[in-house]
N, C-alpha and C. Protein backbone atom coordinates (compact mmCIF):
# COMPACT_ATOMS: atom_id res chain seq x y z
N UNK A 1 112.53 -46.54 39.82
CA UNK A 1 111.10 -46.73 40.18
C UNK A 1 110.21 -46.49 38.96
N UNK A 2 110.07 -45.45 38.40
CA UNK A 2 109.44 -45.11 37.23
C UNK A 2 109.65 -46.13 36.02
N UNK A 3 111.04 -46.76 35.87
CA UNK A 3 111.76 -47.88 34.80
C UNK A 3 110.74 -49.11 35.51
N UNK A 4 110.82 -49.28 36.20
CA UNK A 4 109.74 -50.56 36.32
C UNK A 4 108.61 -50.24 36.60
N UNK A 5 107.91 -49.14 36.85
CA UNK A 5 106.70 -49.29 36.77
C UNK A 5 105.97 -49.47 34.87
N UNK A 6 107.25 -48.72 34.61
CA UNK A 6 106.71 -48.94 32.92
C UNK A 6 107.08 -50.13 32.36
N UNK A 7 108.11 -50.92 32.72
CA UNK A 7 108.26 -52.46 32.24
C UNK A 7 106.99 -52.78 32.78
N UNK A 8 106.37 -52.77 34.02
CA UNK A 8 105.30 -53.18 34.83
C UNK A 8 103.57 -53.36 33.73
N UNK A 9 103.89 -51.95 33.15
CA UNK A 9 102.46 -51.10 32.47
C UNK A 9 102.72 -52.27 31.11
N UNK A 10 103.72 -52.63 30.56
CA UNK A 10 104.04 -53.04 29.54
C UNK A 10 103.93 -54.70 29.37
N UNK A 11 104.20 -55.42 30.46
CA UNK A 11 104.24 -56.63 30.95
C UNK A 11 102.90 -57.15 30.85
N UNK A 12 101.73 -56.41 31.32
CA UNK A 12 100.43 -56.38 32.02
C UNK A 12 99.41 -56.51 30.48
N UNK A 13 100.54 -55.58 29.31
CA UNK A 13 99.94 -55.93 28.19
C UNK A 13 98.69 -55.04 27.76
N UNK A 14 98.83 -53.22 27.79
CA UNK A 14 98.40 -52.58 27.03
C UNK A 14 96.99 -52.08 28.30
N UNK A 15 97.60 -51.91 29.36
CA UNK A 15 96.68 -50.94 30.65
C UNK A 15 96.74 -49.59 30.15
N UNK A 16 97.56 -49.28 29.15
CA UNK A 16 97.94 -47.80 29.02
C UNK A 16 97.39 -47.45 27.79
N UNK A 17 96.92 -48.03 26.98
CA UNK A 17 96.64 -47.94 25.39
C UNK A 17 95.51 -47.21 25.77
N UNK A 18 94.77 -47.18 25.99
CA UNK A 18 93.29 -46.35 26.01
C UNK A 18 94.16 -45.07 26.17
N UNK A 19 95.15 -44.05 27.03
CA UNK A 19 95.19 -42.92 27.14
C UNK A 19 96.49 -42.59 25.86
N UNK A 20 96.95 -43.68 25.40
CA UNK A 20 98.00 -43.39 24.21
C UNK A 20 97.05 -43.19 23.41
N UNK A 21 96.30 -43.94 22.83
CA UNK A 21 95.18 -43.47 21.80
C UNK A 21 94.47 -42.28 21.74
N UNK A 22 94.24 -41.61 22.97
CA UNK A 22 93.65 -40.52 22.64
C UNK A 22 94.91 -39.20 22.50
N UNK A 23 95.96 -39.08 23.51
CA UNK A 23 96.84 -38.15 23.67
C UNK A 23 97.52 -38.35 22.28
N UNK A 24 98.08 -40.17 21.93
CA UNK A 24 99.29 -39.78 20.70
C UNK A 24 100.76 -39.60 21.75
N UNK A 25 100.72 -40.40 22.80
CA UNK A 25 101.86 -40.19 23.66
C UNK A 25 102.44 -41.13 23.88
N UNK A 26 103.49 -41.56 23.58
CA UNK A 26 104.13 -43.05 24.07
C UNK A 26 104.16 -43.47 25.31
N UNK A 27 104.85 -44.70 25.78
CA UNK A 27 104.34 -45.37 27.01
C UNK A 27 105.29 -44.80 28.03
N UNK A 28 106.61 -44.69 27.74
CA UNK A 28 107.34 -43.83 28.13
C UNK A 28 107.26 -42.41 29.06
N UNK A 29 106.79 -41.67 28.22
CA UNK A 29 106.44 -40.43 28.31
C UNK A 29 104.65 -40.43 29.30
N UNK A 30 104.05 -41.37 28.74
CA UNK A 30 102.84 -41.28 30.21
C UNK A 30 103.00 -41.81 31.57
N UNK A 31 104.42 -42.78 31.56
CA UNK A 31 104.37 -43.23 32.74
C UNK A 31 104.32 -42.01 34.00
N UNK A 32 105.63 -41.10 33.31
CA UNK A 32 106.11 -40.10 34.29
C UNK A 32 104.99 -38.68 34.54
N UNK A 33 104.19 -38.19 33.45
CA UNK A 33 103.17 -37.19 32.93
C UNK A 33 101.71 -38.07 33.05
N UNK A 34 101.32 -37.60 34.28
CA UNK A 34 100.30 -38.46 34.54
C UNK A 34 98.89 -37.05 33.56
N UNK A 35 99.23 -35.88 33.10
CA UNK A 35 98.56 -34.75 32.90
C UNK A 35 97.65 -35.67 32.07
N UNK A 36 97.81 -37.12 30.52
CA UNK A 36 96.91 -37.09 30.21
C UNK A 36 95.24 -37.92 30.54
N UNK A 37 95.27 -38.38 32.01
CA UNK A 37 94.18 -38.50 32.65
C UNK A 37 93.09 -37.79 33.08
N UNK A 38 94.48 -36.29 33.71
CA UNK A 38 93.29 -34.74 33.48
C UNK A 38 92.64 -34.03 32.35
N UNK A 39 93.32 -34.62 31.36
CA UNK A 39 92.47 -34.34 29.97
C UNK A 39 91.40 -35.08 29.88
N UNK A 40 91.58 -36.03 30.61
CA UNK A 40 89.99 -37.31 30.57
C UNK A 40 89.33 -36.79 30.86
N UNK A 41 89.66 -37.09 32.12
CA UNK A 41 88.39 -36.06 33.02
C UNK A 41 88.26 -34.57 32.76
N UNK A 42 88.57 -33.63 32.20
CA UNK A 42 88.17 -32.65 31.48
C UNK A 42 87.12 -32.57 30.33
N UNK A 43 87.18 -33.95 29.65
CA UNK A 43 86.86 -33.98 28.47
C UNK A 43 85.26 -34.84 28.88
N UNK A 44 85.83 -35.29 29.64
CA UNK A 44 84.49 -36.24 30.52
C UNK A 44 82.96 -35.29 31.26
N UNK A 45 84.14 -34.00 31.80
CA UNK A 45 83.53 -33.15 32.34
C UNK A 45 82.04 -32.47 31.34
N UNK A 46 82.84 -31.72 30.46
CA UNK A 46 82.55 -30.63 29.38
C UNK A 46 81.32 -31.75 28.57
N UNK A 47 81.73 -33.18 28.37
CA UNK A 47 80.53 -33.97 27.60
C UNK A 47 78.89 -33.67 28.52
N UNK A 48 79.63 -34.23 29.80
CA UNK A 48 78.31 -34.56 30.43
C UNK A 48 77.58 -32.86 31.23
N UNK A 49 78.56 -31.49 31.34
CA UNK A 49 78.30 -30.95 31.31
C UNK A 49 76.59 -30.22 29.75
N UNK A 50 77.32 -30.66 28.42
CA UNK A 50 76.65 -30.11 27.24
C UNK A 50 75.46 -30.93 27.19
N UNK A 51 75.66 -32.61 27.65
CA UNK A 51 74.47 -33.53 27.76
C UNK A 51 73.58 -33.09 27.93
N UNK A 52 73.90 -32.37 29.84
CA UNK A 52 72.79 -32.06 30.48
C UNK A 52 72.16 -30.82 29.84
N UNK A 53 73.04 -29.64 29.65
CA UNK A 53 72.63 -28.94 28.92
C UNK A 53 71.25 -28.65 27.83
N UNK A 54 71.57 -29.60 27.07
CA UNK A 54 70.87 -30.29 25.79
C UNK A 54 69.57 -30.57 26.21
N UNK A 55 69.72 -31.73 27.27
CA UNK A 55 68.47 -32.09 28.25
C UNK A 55 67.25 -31.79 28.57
N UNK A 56 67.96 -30.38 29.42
CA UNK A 56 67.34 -29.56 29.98
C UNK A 56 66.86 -27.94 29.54
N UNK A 57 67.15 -28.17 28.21
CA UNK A 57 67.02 -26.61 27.26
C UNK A 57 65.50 -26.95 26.91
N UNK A 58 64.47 -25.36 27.52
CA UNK A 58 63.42 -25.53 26.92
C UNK A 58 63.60 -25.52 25.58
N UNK A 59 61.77 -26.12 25.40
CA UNK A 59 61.90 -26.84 23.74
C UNK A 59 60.63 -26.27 23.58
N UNK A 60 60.00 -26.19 22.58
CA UNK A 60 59.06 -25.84 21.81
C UNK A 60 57.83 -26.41 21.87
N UNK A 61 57.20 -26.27 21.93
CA UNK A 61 55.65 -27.19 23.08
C UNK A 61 55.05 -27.96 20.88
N UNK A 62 54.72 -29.16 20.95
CA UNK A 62 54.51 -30.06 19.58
C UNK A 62 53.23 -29.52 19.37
N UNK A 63 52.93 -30.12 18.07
CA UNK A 63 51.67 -29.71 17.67
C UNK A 63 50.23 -30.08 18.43
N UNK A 64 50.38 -31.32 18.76
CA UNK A 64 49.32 -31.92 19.76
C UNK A 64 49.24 -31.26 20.81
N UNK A 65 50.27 -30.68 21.24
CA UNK A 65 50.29 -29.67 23.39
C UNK A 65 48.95 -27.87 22.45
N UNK A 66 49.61 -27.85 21.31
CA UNK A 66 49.31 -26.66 20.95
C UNK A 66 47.55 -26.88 20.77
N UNK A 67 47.27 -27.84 19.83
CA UNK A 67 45.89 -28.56 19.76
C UNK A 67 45.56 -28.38 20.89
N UNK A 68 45.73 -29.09 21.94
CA UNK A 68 45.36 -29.12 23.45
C UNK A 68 45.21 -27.98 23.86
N UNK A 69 46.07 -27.12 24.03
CA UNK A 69 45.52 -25.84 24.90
C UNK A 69 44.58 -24.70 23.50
N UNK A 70 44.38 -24.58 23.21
CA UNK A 70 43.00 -24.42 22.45
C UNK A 70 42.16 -24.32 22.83
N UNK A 71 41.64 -22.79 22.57
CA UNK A 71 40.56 -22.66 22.83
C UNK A 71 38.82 -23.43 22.98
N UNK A 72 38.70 -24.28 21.75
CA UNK A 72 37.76 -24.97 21.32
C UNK A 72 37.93 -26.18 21.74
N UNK A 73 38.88 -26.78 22.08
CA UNK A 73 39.42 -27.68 22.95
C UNK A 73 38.61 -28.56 24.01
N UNK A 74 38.01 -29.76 23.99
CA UNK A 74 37.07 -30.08 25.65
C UNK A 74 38.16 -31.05 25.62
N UNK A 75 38.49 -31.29 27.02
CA UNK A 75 39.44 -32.39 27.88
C UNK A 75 37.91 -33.54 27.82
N UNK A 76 37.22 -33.50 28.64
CA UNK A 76 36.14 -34.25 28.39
C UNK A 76 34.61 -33.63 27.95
N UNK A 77 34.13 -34.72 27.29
CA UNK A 77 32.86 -34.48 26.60
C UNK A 77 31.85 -35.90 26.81
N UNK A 78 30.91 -35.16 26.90
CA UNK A 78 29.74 -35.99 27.59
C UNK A 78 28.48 -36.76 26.12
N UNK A 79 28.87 -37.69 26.04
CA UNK A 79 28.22 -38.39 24.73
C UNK A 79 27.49 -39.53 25.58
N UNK A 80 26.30 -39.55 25.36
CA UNK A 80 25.15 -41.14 25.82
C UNK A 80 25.50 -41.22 27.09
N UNK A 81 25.86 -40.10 27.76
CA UNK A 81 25.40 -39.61 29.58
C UNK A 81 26.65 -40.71 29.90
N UNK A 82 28.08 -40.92 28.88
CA UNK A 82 28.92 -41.26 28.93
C UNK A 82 30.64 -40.03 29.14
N UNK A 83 31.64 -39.89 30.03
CA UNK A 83 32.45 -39.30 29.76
C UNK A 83 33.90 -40.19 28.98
N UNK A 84 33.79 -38.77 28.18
CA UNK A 84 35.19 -39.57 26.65
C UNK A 84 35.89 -38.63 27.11
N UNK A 85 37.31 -39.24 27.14
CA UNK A 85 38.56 -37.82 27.09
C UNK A 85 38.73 -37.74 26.07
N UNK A 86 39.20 -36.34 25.69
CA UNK A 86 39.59 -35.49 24.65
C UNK A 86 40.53 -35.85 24.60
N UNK A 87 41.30 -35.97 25.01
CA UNK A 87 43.33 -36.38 24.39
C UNK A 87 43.11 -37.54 23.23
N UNK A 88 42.03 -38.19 23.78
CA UNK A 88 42.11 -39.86 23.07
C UNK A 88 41.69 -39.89 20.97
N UNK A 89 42.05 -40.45 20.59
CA UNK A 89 41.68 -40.57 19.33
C UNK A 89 40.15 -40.62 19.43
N UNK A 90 39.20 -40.26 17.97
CA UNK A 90 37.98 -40.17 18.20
C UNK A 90 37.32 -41.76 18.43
N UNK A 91 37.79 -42.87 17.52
CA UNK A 91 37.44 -44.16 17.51
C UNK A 91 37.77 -44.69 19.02
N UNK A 92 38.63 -44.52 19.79
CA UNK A 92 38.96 -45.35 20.44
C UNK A 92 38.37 -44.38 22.01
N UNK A 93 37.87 -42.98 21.79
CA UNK A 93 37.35 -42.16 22.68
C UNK A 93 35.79 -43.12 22.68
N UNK A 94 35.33 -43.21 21.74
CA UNK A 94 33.66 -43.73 21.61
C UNK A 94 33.71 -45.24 22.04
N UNK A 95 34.85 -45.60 22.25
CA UNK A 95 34.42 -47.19 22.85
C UNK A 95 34.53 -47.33 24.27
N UNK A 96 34.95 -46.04 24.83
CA UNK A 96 34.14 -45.92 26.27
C UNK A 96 32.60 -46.22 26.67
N UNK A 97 31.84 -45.81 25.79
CA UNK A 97 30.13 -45.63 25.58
C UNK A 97 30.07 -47.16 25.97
N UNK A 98 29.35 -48.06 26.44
CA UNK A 98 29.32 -49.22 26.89
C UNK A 98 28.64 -49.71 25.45
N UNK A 99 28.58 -51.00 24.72
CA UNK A 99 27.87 -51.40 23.44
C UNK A 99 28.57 -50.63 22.06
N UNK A 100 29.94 -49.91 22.47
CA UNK A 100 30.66 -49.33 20.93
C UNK A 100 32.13 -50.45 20.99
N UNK A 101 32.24 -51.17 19.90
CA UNK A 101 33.10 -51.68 19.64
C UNK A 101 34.64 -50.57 18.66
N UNK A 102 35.70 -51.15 18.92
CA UNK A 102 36.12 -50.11 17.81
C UNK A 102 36.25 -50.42 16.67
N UNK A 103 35.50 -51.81 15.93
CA UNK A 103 35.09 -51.62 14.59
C UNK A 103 33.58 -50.67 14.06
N UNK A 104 32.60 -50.80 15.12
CA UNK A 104 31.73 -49.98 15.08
C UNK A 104 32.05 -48.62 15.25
N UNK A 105 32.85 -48.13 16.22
CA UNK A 105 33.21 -46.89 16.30
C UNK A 105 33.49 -46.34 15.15
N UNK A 106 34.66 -46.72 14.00
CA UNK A 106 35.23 -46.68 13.31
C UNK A 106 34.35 -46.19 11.94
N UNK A 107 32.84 -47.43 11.75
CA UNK A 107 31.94 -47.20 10.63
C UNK A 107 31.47 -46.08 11.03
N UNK A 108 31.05 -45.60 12.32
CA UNK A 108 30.09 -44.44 12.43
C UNK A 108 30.78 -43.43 12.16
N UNK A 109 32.14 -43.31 12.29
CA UNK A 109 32.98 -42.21 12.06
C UNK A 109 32.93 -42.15 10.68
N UNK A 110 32.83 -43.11 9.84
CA UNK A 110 33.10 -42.53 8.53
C UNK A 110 31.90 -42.70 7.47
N UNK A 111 30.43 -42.75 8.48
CA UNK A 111 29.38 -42.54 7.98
C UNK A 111 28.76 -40.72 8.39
N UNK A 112 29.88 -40.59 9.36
CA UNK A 112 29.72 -38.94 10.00
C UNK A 112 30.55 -38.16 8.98
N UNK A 113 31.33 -38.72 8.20
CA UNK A 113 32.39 -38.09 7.45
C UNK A 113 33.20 -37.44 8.24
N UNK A 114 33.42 -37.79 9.70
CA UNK A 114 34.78 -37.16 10.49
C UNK A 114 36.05 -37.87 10.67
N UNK A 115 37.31 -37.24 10.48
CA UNK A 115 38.53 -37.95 10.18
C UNK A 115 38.93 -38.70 11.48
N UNK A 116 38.70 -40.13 11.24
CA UNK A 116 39.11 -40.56 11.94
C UNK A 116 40.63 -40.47 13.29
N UNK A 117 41.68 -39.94 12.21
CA UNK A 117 42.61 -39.35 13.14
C UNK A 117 42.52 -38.19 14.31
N UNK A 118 41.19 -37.76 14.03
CA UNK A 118 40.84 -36.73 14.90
C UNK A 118 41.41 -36.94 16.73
N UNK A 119 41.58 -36.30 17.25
CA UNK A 119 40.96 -36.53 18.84
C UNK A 119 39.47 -35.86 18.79
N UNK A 120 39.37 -36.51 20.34
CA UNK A 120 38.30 -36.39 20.61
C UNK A 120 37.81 -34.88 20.90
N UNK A 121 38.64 -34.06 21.43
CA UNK A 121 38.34 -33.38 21.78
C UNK A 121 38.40 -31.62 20.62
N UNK A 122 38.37 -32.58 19.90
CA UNK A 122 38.50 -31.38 18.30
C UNK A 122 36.90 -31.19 18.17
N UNK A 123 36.07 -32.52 18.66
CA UNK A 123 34.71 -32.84 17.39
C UNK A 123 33.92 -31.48 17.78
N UNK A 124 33.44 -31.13 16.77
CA UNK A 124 32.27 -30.14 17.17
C UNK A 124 30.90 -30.30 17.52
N UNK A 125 29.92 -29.55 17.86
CA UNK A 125 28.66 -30.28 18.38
C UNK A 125 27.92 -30.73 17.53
N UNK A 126 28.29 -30.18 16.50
CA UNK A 126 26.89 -30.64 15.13
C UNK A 126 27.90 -32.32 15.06
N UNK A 127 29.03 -32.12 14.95
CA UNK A 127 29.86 -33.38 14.45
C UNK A 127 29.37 -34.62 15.75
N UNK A 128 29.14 -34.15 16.73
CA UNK A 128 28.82 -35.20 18.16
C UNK A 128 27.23 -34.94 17.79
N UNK A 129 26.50 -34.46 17.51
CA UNK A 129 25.25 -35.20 17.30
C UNK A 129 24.71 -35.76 16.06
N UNK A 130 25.69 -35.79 15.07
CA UNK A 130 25.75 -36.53 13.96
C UNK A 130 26.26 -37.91 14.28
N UNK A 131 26.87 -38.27 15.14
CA UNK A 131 27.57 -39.77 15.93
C UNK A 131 26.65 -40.42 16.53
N UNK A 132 25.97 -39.28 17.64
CA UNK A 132 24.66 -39.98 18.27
C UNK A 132 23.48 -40.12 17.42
N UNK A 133 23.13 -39.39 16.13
CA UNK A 133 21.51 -40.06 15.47
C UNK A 133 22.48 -41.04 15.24
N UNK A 134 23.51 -41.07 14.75
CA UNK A 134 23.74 -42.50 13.66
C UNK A 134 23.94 -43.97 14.56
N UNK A 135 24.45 -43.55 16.38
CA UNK A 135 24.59 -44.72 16.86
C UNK A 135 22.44 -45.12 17.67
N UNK A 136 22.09 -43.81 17.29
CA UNK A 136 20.41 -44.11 18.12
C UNK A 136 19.77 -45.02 17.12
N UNK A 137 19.97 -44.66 15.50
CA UNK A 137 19.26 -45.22 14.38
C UNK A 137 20.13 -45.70 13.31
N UNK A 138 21.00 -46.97 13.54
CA UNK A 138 22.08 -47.25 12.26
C UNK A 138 21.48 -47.47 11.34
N UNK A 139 20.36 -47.75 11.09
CA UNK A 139 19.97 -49.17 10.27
C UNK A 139 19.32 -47.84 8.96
N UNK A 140 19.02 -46.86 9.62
CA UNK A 140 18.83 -45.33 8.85
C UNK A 140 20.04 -44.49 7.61
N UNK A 141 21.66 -45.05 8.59
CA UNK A 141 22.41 -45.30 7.71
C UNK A 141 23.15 -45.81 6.87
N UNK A 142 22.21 -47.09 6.90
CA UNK A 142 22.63 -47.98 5.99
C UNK A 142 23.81 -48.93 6.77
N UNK A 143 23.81 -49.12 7.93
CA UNK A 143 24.50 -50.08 8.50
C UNK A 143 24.05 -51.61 8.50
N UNK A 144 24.90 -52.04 7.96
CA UNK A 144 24.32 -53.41 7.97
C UNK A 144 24.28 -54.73 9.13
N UNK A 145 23.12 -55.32 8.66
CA UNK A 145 22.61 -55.74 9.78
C UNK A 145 23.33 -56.47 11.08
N UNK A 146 24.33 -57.33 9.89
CA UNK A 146 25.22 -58.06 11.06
C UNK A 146 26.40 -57.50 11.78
N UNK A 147 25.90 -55.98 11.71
CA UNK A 147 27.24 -55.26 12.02
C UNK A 147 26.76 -54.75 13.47
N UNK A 148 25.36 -55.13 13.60
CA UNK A 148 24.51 -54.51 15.02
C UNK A 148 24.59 -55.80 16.38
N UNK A 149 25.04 -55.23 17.57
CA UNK A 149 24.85 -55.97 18.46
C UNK A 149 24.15 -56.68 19.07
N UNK A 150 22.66 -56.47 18.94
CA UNK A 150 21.35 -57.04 18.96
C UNK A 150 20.34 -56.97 18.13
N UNK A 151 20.34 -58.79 17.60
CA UNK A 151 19.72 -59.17 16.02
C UNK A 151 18.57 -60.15 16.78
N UNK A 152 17.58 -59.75 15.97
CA UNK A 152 16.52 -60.22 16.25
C UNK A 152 15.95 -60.42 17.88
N UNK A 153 15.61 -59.06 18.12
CA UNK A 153 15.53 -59.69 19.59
C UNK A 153 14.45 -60.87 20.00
N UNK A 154 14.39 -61.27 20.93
CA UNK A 154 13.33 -62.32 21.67
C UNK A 154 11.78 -61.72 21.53
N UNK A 155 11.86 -60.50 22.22
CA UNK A 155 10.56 -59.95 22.21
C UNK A 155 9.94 -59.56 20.83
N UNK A 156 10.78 -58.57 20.80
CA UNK A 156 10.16 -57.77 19.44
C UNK A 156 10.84 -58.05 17.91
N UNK A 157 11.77 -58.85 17.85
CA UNK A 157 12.39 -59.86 16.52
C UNK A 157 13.50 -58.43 15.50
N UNK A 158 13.25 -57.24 16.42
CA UNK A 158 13.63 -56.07 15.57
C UNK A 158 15.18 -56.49 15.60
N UNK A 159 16.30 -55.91 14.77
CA UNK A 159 17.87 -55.88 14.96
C UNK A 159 17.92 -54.42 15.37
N UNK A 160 18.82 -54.18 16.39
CA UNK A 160 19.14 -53.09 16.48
C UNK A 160 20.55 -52.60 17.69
N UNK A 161 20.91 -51.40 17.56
CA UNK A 161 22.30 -51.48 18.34
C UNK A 161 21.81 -51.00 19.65
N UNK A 162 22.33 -51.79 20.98
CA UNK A 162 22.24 -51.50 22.06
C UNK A 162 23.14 -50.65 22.83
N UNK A 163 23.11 -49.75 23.66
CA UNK A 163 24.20 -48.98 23.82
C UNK A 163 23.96 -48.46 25.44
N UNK A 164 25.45 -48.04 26.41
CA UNK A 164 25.21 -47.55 27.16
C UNK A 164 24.28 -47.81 28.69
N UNK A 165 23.11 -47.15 29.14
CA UNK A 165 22.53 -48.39 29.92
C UNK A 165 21.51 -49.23 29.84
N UNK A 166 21.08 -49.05 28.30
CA UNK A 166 20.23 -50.15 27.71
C UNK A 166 20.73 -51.23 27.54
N UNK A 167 22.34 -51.46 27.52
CA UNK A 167 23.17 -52.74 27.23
C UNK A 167 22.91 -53.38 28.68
N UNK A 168 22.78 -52.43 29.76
CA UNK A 168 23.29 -53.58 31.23
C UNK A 168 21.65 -54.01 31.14
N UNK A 169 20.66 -53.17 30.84
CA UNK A 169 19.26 -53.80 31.49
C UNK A 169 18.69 -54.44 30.41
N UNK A 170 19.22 -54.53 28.64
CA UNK A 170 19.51 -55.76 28.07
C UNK A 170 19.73 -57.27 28.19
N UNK A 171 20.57 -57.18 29.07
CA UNK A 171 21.33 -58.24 29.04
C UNK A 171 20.78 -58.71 30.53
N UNK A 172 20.34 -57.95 31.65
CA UNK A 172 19.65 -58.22 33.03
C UNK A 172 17.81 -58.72 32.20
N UNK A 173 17.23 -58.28 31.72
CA UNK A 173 16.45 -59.33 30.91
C UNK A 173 16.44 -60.09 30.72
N UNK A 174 17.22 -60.89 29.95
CA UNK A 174 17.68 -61.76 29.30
C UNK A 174 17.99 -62.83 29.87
N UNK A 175 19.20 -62.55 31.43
CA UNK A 175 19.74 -63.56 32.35
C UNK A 175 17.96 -63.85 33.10
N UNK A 176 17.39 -62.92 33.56
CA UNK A 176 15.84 -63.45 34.05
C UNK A 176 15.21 -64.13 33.39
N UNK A 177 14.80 -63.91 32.00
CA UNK A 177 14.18 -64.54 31.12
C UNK A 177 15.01 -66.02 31.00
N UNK A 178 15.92 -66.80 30.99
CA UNK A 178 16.84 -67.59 31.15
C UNK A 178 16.63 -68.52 32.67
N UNK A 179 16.18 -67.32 33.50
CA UNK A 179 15.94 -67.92 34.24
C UNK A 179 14.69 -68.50 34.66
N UNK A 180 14.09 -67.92 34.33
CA UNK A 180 12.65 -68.04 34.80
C UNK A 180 11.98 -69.42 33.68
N UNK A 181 12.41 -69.46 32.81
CA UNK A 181 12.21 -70.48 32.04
C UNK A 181 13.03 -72.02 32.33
N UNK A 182 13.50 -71.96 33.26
CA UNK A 182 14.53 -72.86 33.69
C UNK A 182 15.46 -73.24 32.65
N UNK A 183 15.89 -72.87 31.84
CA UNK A 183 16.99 -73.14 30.91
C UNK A 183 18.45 -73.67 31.44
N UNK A 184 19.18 -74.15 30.57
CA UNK A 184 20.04 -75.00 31.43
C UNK A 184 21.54 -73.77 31.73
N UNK A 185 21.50 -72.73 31.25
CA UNK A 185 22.27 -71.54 31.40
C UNK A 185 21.74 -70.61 32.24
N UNK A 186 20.20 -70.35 32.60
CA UNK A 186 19.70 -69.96 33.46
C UNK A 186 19.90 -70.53 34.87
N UNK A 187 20.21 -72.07 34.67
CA UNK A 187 19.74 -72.33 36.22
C UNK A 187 21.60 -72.10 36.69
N UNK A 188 22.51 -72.21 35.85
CA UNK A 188 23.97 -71.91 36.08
C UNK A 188 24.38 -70.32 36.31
N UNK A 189 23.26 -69.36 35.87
CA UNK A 189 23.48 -68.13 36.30
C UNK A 189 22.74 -67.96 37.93
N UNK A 190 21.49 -68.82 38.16
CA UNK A 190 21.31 -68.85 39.00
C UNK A 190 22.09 -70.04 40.66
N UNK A 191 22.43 -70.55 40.09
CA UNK A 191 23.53 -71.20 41.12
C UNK A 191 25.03 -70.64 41.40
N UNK A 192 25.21 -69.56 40.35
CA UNK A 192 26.49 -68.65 40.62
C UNK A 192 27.90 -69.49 40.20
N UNK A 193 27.40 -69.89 38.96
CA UNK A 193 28.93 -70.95 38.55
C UNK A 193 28.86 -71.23 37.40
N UNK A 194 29.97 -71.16 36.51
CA UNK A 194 30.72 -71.12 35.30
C UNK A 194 29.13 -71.76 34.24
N UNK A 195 29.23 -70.98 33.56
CA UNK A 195 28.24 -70.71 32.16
C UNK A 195 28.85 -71.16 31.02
N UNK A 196 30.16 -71.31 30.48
CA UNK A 196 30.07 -71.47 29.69
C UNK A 196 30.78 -72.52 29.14
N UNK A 197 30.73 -73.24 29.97
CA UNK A 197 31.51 -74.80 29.55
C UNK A 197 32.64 -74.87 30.04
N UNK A 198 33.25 -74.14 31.04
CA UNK A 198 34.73 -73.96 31.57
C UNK A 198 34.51 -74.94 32.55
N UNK A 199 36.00 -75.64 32.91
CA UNK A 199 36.37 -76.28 33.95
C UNK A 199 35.90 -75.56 35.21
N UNK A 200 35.35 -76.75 36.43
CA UNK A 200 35.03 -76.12 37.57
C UNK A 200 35.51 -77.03 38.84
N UNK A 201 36.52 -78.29 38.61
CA UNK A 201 36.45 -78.55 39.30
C UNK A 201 37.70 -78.21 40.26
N UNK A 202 38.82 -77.37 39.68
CA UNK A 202 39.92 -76.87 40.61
C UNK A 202 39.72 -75.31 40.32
N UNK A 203 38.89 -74.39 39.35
CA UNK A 203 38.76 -72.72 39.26
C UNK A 203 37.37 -72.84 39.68
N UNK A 204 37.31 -71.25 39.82
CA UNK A 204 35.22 -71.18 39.79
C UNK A 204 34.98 -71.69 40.88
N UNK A 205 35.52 -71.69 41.98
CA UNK A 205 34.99 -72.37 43.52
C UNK A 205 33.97 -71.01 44.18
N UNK A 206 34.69 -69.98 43.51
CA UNK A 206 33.69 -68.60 44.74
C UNK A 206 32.86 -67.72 43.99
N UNK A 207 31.64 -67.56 44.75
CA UNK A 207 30.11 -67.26 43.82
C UNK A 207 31.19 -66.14 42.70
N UNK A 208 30.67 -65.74 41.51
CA UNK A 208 30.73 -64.69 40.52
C UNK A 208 29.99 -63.87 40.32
């Protein structure tokens, strides 16, 4: 029985090589000594035993967790009656503010002289009201002109950056004024359908 099961193992063309390779045992000798399978699974055991191990071993809290729990620390901070989280980088925290792009974000940061890699929740207060004169009055720091969101306005011909909820009642101006003049973008804001040259005759069926 054992003589043909090993002609059998041998016939089949190397079912057994995976446990000769690791033991060093001929084919012979594993047919009858099935022991080196329990070395597998022993060895199988003890891996996925140390895995988990490894896994699950507290670890050392990174420099950013340590930043974070900090005293001086704000999770959120209240800029242009806007909330920024603190976790977030400082550039990409300020383009919450409605009217901050993050190329604008970016100049004001390094007209504030604060490191851009910062989070948000590092800045200090002199450093956050050095952000807000410079986003209330750019043109004070030398920001240039075409770098401002609203150039030359209609009314008053001034350039200047709009921000926050001067951007929505900006721009609610503007669609009235558009309208009221019957303009040909006015009367499309007022009929509730595609403005800007887009296809309308299979999208854009339901008011916007």
């Amino acid at each position: 029985m054992a003589t043909a099961r090993g002609e059998r193992c041998g016939n089949l063309g190397e079912l057994c090589d995976p446990i000769q390779r690791i033991t060093g045992r001929t084919e012979e000798t594993h047919v009858l000594d099935w022991s080196p399978c329990l070395e597998m699974k022993r060895m199988l055991f003890f891996v996925i035993v140390e895995y988990l191990f490894l896994e699950f071993e507290p670890r050392a809290p990174s420099l950013e967790t340590t930043l974070m729990q900090g005293q001086e620390f704000q999770h959120i901070l209240r800029i242009l009656n806007t909330n920024v989280e603190g976790k977030r980088n400082v550039v990409f925290g300020l383009t919450k503010i409605k009217g901050l792009g993050r190329r604008f974000a970016d100049l004001i940061c390094k007209k504030a002289e604060i490191d851009v890699n910062k989070r948000a929740g590092e800045l200090t207060a002199d450093e956050i009201e050095k952000l807000v004169a410079i986003i209330q009055n750019p043109r004070q720091f030398k920001v240039p002109l075409w770098f401002l969101n609203r150039q030359k306005d209609f009314k008053t011909g001034k350039y200047s950056q709009v921000f926050a909820q001067n951007f929505d009642a900006k721009l609610r101006d503007d669609v009235e004024r558009m309208k009221k003049i019957r303009a040909h973008r006015g009367l499309r804001h007022w009929w509730g359908i595609r403005v800007r040259g887009q296809h309308t005759c299979a999208t854009g069926r339901r008011k916007h």
